[in-house]
C-alpha atoms as a PDB file:
ATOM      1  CA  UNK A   1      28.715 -27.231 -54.442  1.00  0.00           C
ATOM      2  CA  UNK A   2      25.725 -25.036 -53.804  1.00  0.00           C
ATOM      3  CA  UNK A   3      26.272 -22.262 -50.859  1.00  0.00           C
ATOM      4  CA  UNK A   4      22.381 -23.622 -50.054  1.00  0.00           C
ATOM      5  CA  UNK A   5      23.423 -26.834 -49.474  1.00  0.00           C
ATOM      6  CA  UNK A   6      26.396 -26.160 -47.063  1.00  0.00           C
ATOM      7  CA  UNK A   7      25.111 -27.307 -43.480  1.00  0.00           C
ATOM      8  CA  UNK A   8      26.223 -24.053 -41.591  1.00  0.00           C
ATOM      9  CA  UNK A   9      23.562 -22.255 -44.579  1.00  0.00           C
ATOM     10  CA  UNK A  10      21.198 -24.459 -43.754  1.00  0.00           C
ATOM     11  CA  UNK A  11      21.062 -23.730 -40.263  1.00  0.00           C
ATOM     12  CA  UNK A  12      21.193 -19.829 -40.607  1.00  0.00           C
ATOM     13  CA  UNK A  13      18.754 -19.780 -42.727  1.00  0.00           C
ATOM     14  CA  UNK A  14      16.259 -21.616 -40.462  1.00  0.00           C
ATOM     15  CA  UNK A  15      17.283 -19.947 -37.376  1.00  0.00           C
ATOM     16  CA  UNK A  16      16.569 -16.442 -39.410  1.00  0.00           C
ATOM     17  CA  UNK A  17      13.462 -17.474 -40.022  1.00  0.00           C
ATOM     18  CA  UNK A  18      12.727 -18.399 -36.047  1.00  0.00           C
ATOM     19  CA  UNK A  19      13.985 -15.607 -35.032  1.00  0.00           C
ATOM     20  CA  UNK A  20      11.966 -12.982 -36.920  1.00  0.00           C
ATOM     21  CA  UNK A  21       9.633 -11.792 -34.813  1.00  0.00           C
ATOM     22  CA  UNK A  22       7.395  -8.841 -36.004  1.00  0.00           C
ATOM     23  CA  UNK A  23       8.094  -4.752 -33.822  1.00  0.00           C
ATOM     24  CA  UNK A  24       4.395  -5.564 -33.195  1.00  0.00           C
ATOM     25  CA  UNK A  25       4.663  -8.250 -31.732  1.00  0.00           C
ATOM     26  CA  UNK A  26       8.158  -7.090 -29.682  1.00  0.00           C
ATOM     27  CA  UNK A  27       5.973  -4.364 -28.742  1.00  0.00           C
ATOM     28  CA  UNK A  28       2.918  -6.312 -27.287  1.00  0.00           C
ATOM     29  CA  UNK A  29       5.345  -8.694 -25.581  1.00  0.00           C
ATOM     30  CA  UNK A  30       7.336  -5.359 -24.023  1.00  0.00           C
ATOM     31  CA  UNK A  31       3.725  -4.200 -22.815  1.00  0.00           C
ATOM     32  CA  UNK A  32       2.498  -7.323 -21.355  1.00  0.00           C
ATOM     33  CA  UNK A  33       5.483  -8.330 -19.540  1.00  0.00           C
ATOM     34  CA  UNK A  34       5.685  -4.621 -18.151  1.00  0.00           C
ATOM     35  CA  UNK A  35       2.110  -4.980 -16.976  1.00  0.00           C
ATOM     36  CA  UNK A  36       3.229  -8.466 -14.869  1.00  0.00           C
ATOM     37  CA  UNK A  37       6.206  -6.428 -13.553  1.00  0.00           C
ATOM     38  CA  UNK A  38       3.798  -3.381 -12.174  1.00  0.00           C
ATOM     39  CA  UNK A  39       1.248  -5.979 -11.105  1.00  0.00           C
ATOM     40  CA  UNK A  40       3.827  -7.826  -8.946  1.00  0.00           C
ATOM     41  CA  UNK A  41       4.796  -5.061  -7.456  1.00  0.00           C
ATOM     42  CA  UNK A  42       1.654  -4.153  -6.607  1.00  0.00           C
ATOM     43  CA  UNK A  43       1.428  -7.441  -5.317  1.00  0.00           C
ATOM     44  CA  UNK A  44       4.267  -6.413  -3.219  1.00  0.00           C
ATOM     45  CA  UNK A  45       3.328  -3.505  -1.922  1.00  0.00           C
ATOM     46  CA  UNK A  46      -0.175  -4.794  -0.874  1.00  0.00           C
ATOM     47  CA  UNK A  47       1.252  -6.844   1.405  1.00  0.00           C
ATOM     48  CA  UNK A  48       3.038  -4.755   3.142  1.00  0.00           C
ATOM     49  CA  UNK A  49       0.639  -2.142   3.217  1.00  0.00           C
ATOM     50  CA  UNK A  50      -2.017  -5.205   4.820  1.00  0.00           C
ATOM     51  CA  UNK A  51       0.997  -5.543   7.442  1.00  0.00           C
ATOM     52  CA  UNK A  52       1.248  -2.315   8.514  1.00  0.00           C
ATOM     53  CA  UNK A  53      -2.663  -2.435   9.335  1.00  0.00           C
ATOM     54  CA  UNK A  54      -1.815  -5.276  10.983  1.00  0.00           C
ATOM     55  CA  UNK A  55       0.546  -3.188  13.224  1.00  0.00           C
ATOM     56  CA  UNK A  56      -1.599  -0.453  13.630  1.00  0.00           C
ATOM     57  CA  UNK A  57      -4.379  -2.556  14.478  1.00  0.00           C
ATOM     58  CA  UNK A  58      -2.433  -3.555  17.362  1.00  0.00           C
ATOM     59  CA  UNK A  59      -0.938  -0.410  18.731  1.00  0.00           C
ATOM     60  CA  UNK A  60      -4.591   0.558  19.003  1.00  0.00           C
ATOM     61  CA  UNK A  61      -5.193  -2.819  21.058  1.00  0.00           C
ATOM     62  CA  UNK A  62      -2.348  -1.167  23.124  1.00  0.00           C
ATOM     63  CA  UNK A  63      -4.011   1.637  23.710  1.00  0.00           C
ATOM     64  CA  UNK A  64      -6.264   4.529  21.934  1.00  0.00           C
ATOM     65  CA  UNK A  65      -6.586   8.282  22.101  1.00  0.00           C
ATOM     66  CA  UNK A  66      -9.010  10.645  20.870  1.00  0.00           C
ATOM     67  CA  UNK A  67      -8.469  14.454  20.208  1.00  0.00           C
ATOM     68  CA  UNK A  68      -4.416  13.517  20.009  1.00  0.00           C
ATOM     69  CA  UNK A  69      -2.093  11.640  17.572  1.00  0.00           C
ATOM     70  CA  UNK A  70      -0.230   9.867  20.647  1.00  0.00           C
ATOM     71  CA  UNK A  71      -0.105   9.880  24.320  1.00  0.00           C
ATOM     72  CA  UNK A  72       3.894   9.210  25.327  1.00  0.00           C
ATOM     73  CA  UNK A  73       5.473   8.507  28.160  1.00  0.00           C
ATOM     74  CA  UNK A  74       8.533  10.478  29.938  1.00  0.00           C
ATOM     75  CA  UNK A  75      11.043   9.347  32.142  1.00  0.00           C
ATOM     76  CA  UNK A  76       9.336  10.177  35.089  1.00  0.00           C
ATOM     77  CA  UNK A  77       6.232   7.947  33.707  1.00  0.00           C
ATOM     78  CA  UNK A  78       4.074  10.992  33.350  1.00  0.00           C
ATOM     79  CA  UNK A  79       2.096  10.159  29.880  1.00  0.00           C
ATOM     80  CA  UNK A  80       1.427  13.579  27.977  1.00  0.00           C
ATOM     81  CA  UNK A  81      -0.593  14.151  24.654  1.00  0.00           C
ATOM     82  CA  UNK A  82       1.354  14.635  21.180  1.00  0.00           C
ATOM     83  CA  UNK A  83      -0.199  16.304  18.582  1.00  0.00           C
ATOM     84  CA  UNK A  84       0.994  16.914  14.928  1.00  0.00           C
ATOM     85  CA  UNK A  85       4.745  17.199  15.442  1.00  0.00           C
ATOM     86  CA  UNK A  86       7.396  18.296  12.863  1.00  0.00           C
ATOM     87  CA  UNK A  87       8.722  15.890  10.952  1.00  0.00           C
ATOM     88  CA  UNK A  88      11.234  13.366  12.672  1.00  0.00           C
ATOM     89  CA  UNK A  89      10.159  14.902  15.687  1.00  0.00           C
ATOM     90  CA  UNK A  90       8.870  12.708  18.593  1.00  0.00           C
ATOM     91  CA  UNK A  91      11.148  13.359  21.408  1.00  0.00           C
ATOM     92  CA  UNK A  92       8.437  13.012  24.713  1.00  0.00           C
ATOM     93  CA  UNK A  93       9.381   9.319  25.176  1.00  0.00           C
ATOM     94  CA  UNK A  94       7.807   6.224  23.924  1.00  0.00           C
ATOM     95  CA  UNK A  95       4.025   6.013  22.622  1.00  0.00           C
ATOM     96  CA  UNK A  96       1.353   4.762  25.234  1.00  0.00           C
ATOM     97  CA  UNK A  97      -1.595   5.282  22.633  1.00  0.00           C
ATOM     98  CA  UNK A  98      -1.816   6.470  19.474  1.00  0.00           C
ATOM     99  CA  UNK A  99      -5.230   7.505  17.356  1.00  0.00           C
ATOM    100  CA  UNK A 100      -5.788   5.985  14.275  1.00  0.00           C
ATOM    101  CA  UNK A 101      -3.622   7.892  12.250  1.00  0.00           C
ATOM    102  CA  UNK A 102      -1.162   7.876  14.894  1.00  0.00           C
ATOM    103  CA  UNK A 103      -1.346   4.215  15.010  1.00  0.00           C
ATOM    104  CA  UNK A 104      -0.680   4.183  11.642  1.00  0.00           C
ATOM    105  CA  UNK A 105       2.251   6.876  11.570  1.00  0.00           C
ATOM    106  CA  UNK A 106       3.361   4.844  14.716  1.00  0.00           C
ATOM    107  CA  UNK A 107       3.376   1.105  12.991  1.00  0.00           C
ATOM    108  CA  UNK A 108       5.380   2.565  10.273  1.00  0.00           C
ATOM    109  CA  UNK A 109       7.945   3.582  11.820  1.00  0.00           C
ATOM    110  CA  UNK A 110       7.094   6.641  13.260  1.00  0.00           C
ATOM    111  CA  UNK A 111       6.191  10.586  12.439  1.00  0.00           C
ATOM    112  CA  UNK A 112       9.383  10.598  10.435  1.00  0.00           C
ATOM    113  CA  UNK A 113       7.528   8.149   7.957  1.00  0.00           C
ATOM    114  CA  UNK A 114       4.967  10.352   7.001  1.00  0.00           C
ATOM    115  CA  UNK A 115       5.898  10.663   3.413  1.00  0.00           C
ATOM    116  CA  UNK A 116       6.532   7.468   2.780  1.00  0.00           C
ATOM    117  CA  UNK A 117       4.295   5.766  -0.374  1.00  0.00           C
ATOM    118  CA  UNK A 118       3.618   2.609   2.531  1.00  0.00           C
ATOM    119  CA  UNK A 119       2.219   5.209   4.527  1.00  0.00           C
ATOM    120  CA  UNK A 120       0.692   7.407   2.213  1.00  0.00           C
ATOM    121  CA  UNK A 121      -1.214   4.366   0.421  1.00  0.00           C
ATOM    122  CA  UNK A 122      -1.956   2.625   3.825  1.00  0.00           C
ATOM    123  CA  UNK A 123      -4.159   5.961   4.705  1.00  0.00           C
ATOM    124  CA  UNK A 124      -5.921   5.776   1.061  1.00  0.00           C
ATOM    125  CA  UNK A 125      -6.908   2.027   1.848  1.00  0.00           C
ATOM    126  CA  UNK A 126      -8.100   3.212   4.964  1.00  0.00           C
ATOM    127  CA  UNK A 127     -10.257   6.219   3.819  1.00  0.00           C
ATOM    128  CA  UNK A 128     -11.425   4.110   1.295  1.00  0.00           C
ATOM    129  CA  UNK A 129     -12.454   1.665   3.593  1.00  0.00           C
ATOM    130  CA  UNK A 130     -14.655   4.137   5.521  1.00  0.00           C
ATOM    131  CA  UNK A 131     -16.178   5.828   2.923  1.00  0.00           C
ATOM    132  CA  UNK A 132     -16.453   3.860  -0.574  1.00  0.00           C
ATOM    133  CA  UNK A 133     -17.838  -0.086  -1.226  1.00  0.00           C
ATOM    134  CA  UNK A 134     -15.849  -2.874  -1.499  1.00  0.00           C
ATOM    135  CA  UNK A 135     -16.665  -2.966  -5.083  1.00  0.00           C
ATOM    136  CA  UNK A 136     -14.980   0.134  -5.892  1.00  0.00           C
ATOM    137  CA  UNK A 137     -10.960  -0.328  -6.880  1.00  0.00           C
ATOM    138  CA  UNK A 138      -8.975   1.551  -4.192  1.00  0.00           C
ATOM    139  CA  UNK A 139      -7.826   4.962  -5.226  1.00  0.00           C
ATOM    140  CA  UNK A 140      -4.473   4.863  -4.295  1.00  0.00           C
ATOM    141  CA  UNK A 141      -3.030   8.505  -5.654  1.00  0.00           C
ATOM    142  CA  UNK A 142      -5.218  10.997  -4.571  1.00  0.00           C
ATOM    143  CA  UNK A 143      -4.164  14.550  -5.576  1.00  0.00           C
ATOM    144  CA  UNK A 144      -2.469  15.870  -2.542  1.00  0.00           C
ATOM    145  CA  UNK A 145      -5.512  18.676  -1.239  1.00  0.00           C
ATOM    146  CA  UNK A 146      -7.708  15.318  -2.029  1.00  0.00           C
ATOM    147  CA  UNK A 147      -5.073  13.224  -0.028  1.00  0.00           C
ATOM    148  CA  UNK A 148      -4.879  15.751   2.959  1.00  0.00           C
ATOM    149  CA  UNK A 149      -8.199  16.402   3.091  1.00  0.00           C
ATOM    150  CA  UNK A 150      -8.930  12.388   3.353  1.00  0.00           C
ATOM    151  CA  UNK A 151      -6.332  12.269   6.359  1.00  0.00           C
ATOM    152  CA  UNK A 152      -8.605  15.482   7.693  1.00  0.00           C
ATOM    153  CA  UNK A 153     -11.615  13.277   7.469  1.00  0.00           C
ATOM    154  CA  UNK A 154      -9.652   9.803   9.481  1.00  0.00           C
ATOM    155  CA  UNK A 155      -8.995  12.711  12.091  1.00  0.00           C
ATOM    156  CA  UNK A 156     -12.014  13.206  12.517  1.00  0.00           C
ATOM    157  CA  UNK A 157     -13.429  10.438  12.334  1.00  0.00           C
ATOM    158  CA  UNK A 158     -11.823   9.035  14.947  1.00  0.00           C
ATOM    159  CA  UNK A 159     -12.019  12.319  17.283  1.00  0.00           C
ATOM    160  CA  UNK A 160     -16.108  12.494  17.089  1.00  0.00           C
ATOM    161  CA  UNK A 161     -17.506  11.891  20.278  1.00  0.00           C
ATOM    162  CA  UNK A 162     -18.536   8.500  21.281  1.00  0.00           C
ATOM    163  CA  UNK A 163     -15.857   6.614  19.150  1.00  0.00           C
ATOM    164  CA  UNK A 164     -14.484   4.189  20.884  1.00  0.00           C
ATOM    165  CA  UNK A 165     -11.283   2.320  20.289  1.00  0.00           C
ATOM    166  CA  UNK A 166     -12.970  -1.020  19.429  1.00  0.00           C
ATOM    167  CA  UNK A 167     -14.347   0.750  16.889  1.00  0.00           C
ATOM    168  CA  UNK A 168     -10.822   1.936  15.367  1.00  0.00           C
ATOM    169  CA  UNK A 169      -9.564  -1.413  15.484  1.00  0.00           C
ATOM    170  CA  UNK A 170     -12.986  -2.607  13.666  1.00  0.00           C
ATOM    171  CA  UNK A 171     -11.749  -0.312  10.689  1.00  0.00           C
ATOM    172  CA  UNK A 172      -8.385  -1.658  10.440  1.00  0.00           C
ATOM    173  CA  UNK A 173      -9.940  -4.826  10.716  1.00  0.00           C
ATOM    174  CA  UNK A 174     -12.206  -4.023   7.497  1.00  0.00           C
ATOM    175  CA  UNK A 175      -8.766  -2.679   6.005  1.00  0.00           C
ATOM    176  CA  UNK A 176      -6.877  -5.353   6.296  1.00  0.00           C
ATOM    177  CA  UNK A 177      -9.691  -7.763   4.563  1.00  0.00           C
ATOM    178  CA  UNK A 178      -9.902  -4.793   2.218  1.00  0.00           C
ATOM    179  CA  UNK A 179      -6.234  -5.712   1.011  1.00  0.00           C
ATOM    180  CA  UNK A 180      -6.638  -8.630   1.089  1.00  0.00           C
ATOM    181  CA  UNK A 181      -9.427  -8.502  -1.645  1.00  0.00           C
ATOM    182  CA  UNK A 182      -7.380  -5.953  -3.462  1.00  0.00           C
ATOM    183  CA  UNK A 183      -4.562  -8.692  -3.146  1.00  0.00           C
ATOM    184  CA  UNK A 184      -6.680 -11.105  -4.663  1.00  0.00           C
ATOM    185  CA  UNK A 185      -7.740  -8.939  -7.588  1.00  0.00           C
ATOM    186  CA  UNK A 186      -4.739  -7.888  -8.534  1.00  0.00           C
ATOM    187  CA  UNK A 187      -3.545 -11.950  -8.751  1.00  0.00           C
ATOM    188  CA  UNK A 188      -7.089 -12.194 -11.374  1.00  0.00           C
ATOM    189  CA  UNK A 189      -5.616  -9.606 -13.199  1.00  0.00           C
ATOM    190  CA  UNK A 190      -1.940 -11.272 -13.234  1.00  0.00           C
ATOM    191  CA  UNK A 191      -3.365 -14.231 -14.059  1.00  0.00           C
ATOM    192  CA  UNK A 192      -5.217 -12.583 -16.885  1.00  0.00           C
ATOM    193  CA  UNK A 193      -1.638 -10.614 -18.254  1.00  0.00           C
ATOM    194  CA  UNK A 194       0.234 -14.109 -17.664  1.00  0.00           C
ATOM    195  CA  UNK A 195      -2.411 -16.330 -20.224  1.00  0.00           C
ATOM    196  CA  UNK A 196      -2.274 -13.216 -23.184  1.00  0.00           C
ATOM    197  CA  UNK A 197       0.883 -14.663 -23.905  1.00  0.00           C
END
């Protein structure tokens, strides 16, 4: 009896052959599926950056502020501005208005979330918003002087004189259909990663 004609052969010799599978092709597969992972996070994150807006949008509806981050009130019901505060640091009682950035700091979960990528990405999609078309990609990791500088500009943006707050929720308005177009490309380019295979 032939060792090729055993039936165990048989079968490890076909399953060898369906099994081989070139590096190069290991290595395309390892690359597309790790572009659907970072896509679907992006995914991810897009949404909850849209419902942060969201938020913001409506602490503004609550109430707006120019030439402060917040207006809070005390125990006594006094209200008194808030400017930039250390981190973690919001101790005058709960926020009455907030500016945009405020808002923002504010729908996040507060001063302490400054640093936070959510944060940090929700004020690029913001900026961008204001000052680049919607058929430019978001730029969502600025250099940090770039990044600061951007928050400088939403500042003052919404401190110049004759801003009103309709117009601050107008922007987060824009933002939020903003992400939701980034949302939507993003999905394209899943799409796209999904049929290469």
């Amino acid at each position: 009896m032939r060792l090729s004609s055993l039936p165990g052969r048989a079968v490890r010799e076909q399953s060898a052959v369906v099994d081989h599978v070139g590096w190069r092709e290991r290595r395309r597969q390892r690359r597309r599926l790790a572009a659907q992972d970072r896509l679907s996070a992006q995914l991810a994150e897009l949404r909850q950056i849209r419902e942060l807006v969201a938020a913001a949008r409506d602490v503004v509806a609550a109430g707006w502020v120019q030439d402060a981050w917040y207006v809070c009130r005390d125990a006594h019901g006094r209200h008194h501005e808030v400017g930039v505060l250390p981190k973690g640091d919001l101790r005058s009682g709960p926020v009455a208005r907030a500016c945009l950035v405020g808002a923002i700091l504010q729908a996040g979960g507060g001063v302490a979330t400054v640093d936070t990528q959510r944060v940090q990405r929700t004020f690029d999609l913001i900026w961008h918003t204001l000052h680049r078309s919607e058929r430019e990609p978001v730029r969502w990791c600025p250099a940090p002087h770039l990044r600061a500088q951007q928050l400088r500009d939403l500042v003052q943006w919404n401190d110049r004189p004759g801003r009103t707050g309709a117009d601050v929720e107008a922007l987060l308005c824009s933002a939020e259909q903003r992400a939701d177009g980034e949302v939507v490309r993003s999905r394209h380019q899943l799409a796209e990663v999904a049929d290469s295979a």
